[in-house]
C-alpha atoms as a PDB file:
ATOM      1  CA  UNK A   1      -2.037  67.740  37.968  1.00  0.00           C
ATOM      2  CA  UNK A   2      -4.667  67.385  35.444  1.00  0.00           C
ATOM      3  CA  UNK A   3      -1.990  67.153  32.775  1.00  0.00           C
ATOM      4  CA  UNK A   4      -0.094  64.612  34.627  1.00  0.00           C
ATOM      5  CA  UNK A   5      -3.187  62.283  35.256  1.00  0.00           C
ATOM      6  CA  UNK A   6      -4.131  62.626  31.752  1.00  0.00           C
ATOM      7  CA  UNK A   7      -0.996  61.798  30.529  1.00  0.00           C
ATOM      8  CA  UNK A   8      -1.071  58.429  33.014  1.00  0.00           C
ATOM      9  CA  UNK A   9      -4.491  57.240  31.611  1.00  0.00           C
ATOM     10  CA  UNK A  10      -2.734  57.076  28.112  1.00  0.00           C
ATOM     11  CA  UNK A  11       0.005  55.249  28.928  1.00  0.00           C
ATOM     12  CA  UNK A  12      -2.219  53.000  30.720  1.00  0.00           C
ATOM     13  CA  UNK A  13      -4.449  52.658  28.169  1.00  0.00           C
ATOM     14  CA  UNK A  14      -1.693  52.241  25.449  1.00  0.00           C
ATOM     15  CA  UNK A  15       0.138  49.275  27.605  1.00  0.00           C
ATOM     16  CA  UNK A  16      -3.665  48.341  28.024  1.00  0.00           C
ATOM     17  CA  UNK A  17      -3.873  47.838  24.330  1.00  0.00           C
ATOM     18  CA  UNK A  18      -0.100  46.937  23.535  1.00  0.00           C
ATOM     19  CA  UNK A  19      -1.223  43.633  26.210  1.00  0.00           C
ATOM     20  CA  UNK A  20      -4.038  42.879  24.653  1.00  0.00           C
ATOM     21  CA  UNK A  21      -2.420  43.167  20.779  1.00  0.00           C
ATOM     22  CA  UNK A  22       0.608  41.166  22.334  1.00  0.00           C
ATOM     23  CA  UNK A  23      -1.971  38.367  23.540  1.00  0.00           C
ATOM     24  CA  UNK A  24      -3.683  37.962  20.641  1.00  0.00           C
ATOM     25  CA  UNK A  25      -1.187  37.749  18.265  1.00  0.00           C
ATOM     26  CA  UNK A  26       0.113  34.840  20.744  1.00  0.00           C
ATOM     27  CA  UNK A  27      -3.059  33.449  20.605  1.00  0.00           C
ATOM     28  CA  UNK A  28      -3.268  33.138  16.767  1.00  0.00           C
ATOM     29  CA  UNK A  29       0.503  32.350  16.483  1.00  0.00           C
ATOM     30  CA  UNK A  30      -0.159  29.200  18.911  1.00  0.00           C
ATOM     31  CA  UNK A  31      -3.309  28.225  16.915  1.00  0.00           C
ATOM     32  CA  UNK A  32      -1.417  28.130  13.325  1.00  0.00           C
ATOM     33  CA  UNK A  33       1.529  26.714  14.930  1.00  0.00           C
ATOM     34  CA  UNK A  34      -0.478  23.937  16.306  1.00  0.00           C
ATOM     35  CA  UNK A  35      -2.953  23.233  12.731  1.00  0.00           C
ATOM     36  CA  UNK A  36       0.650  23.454  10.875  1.00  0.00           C
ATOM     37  CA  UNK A  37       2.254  20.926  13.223  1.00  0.00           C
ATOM     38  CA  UNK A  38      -1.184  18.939  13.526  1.00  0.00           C
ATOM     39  CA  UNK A  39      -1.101  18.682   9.360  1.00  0.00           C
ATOM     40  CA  UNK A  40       2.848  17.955   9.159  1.00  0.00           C
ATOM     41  CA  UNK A  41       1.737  15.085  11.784  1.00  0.00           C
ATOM     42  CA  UNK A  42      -1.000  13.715   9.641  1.00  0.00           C
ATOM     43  CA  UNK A  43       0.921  13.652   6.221  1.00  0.00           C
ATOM     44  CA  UNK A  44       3.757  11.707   7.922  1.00  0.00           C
ATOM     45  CA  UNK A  45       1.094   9.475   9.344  1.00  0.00           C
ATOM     46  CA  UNK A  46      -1.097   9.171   6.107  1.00  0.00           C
ATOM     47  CA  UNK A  47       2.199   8.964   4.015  1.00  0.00           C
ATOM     48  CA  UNK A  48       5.470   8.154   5.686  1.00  0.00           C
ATOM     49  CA  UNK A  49       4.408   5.482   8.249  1.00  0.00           C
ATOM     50  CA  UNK A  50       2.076   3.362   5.750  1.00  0.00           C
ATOM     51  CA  UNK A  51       3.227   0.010   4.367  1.00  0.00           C
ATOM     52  CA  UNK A  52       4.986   0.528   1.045  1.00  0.00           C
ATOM     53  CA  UNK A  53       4.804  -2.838  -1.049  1.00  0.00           C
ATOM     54  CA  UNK A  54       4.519  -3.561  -4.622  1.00  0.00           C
ATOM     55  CA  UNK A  55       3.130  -7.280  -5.817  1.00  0.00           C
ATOM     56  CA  UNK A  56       4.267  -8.215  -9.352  1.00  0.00           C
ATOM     57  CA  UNK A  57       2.381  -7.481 -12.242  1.00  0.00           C
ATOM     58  CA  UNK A  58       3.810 -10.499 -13.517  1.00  0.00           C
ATOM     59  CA  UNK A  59       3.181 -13.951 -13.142  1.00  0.00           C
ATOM     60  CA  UNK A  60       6.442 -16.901 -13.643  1.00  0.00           C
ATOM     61  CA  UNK A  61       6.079 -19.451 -15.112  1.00  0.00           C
ATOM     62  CA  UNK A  62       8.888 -22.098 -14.521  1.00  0.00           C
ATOM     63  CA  UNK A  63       8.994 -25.179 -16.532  1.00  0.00           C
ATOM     64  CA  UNK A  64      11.755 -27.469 -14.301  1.00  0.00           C
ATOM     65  CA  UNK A  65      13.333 -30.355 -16.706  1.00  0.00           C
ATOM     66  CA  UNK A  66      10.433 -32.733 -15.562  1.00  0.00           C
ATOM     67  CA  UNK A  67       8.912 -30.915 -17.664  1.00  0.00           C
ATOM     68  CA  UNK A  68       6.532 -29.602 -14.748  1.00  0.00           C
ATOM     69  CA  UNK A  69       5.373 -26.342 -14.852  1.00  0.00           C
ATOM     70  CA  UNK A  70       5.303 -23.670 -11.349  1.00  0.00           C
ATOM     71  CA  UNK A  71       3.685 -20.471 -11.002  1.00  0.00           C
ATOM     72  CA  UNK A  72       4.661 -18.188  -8.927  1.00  0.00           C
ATOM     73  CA  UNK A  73       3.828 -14.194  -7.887  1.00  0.00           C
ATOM     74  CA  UNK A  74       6.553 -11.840  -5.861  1.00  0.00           C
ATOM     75  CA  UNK A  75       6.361  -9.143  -3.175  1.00  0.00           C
ATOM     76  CA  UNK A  76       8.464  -6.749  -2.511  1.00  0.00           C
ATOM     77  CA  UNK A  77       8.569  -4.037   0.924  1.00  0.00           C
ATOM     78  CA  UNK A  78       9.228  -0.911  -0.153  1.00  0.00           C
ATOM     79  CA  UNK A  79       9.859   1.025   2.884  1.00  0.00           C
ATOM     80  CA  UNK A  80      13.967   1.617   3.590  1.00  0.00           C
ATOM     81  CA  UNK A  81      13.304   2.468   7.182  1.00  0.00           C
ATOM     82  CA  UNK A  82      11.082   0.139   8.704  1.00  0.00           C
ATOM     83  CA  UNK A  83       9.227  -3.296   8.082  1.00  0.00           C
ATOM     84  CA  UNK A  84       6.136  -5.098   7.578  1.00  0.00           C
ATOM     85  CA  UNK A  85       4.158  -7.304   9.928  1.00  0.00           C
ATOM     86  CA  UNK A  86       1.596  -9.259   9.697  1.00  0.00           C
ATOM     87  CA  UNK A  87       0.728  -9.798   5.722  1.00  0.00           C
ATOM     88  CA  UNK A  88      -2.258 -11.633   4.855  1.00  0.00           C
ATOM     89  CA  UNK A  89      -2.342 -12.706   1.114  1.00  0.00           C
ATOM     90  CA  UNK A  90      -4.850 -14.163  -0.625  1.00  0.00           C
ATOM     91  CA  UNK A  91      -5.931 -15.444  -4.421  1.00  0.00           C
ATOM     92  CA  UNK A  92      -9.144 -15.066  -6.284  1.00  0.00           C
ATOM     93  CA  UNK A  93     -10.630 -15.960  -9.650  1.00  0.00           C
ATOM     94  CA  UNK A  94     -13.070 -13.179 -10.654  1.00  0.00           C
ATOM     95  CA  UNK A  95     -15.819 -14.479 -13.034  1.00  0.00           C
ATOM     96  CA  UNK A  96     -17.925 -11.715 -15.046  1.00  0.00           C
ATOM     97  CA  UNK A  97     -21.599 -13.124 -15.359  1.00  0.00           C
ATOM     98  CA  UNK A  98     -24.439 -12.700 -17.529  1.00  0.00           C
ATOM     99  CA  UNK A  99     -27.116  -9.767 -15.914  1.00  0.00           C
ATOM    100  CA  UNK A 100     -29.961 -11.354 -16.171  1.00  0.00           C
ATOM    101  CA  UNK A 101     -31.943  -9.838 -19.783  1.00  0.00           C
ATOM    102  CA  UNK A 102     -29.048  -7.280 -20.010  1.00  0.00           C
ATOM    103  CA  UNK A 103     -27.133  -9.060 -22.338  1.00  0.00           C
ATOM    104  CA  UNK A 104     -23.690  -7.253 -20.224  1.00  0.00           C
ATOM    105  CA  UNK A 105     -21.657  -8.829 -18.062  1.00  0.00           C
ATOM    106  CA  UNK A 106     -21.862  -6.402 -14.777  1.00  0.00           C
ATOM    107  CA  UNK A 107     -22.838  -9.404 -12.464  1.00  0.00           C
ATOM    108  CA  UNK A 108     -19.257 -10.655 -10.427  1.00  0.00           C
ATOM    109  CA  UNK A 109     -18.431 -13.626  -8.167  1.00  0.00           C
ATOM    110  CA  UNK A 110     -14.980 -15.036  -7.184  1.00  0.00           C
ATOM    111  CA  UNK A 111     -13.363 -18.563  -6.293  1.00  0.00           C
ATOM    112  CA  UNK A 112     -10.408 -18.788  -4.294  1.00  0.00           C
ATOM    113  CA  UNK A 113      -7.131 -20.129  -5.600  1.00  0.00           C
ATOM    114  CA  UNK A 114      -4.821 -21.890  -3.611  1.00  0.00           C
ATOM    115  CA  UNK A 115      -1.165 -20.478  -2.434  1.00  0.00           C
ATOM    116  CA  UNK A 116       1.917 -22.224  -0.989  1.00  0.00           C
ATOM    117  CA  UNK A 117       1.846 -19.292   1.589  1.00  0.00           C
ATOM    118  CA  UNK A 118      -1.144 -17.344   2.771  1.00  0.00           C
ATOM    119  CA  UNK A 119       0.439 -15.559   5.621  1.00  0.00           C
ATOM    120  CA  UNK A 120       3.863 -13.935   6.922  1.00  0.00           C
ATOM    121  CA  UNK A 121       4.783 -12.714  10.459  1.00  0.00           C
ATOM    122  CA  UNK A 122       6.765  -9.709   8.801  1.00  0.00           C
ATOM    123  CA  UNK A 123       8.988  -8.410   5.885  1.00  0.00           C
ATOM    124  CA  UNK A 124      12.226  -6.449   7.066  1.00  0.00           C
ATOM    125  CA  UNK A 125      12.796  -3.006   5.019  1.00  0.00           C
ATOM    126  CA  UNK A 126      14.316  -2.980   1.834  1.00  0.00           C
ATOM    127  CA  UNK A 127      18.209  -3.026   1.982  1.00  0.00           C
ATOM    128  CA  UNK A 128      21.084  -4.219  -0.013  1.00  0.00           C
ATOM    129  CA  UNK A 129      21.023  -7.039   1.924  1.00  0.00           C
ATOM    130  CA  UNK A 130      22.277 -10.242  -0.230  1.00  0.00           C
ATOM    131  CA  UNK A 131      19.276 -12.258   1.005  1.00  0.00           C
ATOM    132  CA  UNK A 132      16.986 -10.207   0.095  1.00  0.00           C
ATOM    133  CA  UNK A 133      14.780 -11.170   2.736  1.00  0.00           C
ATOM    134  CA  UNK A 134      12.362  -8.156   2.261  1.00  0.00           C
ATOM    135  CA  UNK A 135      10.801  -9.553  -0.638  1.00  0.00           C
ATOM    136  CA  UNK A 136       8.716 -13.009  -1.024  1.00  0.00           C
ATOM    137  CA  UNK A 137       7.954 -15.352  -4.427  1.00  0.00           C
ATOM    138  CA  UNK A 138       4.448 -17.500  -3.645  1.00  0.00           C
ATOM    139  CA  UNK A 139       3.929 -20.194  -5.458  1.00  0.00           C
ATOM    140  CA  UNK A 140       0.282 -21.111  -6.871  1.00  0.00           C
ATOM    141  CA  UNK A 141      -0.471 -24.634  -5.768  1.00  0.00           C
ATOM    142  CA  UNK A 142      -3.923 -24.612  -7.138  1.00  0.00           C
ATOM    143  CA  UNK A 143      -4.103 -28.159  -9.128  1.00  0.00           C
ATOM    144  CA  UNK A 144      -7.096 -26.211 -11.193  1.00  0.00           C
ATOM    145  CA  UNK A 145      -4.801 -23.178 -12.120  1.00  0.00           C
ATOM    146  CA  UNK A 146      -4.932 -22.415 -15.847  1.00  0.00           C
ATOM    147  CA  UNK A 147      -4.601 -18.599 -16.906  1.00  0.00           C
ATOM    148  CA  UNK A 148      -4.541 -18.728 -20.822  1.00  0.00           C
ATOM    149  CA  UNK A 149      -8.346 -20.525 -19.921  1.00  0.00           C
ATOM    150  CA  UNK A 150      -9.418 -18.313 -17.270  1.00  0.00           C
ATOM    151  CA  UNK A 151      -8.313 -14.805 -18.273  1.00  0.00           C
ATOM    152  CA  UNK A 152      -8.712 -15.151 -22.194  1.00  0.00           C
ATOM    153  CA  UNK A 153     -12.193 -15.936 -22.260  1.00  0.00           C
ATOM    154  CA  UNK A 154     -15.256 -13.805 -20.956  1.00  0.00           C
ATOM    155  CA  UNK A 155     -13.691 -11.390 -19.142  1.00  0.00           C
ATOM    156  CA  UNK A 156     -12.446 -12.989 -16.495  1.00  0.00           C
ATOM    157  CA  UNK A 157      -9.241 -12.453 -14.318  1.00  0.00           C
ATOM    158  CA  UNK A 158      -7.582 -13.323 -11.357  1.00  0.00           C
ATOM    159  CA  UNK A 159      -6.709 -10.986  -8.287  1.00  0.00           C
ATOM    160  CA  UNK A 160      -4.385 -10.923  -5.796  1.00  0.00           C
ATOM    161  CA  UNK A 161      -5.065  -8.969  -2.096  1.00  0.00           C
ATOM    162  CA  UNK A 162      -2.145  -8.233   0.130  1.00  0.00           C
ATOM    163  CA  UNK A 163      -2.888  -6.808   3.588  1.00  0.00           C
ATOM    164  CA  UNK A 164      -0.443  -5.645   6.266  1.00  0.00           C
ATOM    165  CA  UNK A 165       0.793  -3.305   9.135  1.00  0.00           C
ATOM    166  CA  UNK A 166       3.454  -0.817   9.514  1.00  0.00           C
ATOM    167  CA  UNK A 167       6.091  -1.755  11.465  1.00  0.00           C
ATOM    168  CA  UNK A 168       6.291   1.796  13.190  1.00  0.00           C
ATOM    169  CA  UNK A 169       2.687   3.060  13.257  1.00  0.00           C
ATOM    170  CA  UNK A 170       0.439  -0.125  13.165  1.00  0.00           C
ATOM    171  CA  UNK A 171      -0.960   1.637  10.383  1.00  0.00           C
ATOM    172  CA  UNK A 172      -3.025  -1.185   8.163  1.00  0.00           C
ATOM    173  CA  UNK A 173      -3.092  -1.164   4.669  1.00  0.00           C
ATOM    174  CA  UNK A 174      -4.430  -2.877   1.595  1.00  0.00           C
ATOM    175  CA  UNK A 175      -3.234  -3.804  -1.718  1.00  0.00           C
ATOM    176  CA  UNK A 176      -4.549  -5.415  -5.033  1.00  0.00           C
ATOM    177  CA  UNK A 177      -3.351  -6.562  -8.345  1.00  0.00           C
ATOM    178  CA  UNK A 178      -5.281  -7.488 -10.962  1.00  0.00           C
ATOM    179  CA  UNK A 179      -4.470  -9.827 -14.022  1.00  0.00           C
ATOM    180  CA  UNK A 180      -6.535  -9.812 -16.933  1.00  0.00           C
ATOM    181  CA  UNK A 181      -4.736 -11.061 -20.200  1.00  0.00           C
ATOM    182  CA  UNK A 182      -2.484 -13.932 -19.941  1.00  0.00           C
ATOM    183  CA  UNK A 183      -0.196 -12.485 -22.591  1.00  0.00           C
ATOM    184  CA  UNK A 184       0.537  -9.469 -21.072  1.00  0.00           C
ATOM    185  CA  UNK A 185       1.083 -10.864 -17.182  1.00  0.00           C
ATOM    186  CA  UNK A 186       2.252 -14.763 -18.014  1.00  0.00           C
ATOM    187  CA  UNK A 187       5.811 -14.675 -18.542  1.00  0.00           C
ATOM    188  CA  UNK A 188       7.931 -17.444 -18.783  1.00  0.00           C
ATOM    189  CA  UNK A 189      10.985 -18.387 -16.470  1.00  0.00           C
ATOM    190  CA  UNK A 190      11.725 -16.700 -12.732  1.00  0.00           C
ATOM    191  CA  UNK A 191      12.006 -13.410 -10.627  1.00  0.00           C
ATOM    192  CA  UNK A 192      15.364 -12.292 -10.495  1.00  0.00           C
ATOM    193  CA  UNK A 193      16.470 -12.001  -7.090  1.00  0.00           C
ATOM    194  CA  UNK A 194      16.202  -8.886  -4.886  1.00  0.00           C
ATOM    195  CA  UNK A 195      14.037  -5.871  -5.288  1.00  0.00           C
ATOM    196  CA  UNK A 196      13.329  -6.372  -8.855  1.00  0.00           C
ATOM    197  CA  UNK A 197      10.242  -7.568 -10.459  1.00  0.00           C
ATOM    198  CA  UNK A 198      11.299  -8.999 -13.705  1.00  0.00           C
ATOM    199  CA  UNK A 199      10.871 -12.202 -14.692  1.00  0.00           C
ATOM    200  CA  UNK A 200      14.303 -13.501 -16.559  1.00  0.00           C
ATOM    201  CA  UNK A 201      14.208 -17.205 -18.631  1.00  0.00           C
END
């Protein structure tokens, strides 16, 4: 009898300790299922459902046979699955001045320079749709707009901010381009149509 009651405490205490064993490996199985499926979340968040755009590191410049001369910059979704909405897109020249005794130029302010269009209710995803209606050209109305003066002299540049949503997450994001040397950005003629940035005469 004393054999037989023994013999029942181990079992119990081996399907005691099996349970417990059982539960905690369930226990840490759920937790590093849940931080691997948390992290898989965030990097489609941080990474697949952001806005994807690129803005021209180019600027055209179109000389019409009235001998008048247009600039223009170009922005292009990059996202195949989903669209853009609400793009804000703004101008600036970027002046480097004097510090005061330095002798460097550290010291910045900025004017604003005018644009045909400043905002956009959306930009569908890129496709090989023939309209290419996923990308935009903005023409620089600003009467005072001379980049061989501004950007060859001092330091000085010009900078374009685009801001938008995803179309998906509502995810916000922000995006610059900078142009310093007129030679290098300036390019005479247009943007070809479509997804491409070039600028063709």
């Amino acid at each position: 009898m004393n054999v037989f009651a023994a013999t029942l405490s181990t079992q119990s205490q081996d399907l005691a300790i099996n349970f417990w064993h059982d539960l905690a490996i369930g226990v840490c199985s759920g937790i590093v299922s849940s931080i691997v499926a948390s992290l898989i979340f965030l990097f489609i968040i941080g990474f697949g459902l952001r806005p994807k755009i690129s803005i021209s590191e180019y600027i055209s410049a179109y000389t019409d046979k009235n001998d008048m001369t247009s600039y223009k910059i170009k922005i292009v979704n990059q996202g195949r699955f989903f669209g853009i909405h609400d793009l804000s897109v703004g101008m600036s020249k970027i002046y480097s001045l004097d510090s005061r005794g330095s002798g460097r130029k550290v010291n910045v302010t900025s004017d604003p320079v005018k644009l045909r269009i400043n905002s956009l209710p959306n930009l569908p995803p890129k496709s090989n749709d023939d309209q290419a209606l996923y990308a935009v050209r903005i023409t620089i109305e600003d009467s005072d707009f001379n980049p061989r003066l501004h950007t060859d002299r001092f330091g000085n540049y010009f900078r374009v901010e685009v801001s938008c949503r995803h179309g998906l997450s509502g995810i916000k994001a922000h995006f610059t381009q900078d142009f310093h040397n007129s030679q290098d950005f300036l390019k005479p003629g247009q943007f070809e149509h479509g997804k491409s940035l070039k600028v063709v005469i």
